[in-house]
C-alpha atoms as a PDB file:
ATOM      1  CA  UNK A   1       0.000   0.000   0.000  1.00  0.00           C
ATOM      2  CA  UNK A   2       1.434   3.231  -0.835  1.00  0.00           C
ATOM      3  CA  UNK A   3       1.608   6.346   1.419  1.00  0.00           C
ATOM      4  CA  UNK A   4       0.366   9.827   0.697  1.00  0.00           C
ATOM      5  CA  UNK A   5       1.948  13.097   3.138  1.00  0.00           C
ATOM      6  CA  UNK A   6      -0.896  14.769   4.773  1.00  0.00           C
ATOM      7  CA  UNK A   7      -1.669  17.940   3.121  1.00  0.00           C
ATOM      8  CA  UNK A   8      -4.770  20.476   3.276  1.00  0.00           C
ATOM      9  CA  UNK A   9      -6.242  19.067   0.835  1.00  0.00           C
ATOM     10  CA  UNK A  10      -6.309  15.210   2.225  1.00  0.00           C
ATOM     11  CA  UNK A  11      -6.361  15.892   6.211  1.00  0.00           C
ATOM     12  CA  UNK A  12      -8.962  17.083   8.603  1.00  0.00           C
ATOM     13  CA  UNK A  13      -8.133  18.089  12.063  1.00  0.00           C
ATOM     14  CA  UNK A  14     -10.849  17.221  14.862  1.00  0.00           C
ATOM     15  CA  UNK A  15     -10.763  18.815  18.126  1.00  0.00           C
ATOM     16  CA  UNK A  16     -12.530  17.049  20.674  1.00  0.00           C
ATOM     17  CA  UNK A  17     -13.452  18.209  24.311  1.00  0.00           C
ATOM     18  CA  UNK A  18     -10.607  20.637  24.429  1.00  0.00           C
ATOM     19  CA  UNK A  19     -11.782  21.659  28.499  1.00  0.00           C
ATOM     20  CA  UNK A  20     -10.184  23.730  30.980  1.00  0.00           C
ATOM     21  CA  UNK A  21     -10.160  20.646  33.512  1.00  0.00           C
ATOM     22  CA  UNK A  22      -8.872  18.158  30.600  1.00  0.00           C
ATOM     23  CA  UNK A  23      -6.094  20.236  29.715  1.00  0.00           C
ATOM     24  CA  UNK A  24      -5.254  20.836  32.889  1.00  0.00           C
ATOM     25  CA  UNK A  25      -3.546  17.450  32.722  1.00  0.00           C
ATOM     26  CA  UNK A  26      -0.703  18.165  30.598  1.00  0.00           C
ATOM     27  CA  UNK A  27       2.494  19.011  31.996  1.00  0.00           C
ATOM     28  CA  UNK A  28       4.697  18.747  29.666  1.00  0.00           C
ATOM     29  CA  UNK A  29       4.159  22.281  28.413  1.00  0.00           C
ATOM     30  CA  UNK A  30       2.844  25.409  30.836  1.00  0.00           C
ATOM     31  CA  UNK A  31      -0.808  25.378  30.687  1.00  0.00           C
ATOM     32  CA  UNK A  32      -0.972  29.137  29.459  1.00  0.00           C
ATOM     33  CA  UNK A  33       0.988  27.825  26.375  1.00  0.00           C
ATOM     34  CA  UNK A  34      -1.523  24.844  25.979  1.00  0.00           C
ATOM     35  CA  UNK A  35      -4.713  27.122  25.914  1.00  0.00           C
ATOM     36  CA  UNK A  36      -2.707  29.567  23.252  1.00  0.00           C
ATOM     37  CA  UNK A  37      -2.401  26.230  21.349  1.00  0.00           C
ATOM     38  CA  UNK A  38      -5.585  24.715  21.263  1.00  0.00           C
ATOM     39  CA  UNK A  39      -7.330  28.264  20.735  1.00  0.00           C
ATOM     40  CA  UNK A  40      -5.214  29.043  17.360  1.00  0.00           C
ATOM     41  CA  UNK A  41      -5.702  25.452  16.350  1.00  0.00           C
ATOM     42  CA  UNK A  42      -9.894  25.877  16.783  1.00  0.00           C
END
């Protein structure tokens, strides 16, 4: 089976449940950062 690179055309990014008590669990960034993230993403 052959392998195609994501592009705009061909991917869809879902964001699911993005929550001020679910992202509270992630430490591996500061949560500040996190929100910044997830809000330009949406």
């Amino acid at each position: 089976m052959a392998y195609e690179r994501f592009t705009g055309d061909n991917a869809a990014l879902l964001l699911i449940d993005h929550q001020v008590g679910t992202m509270g669990w992630v430490h591996s960034i500061p949560f500040e950062e996190m929100k910044r993230n997830a809000l330009m993403l949406a």
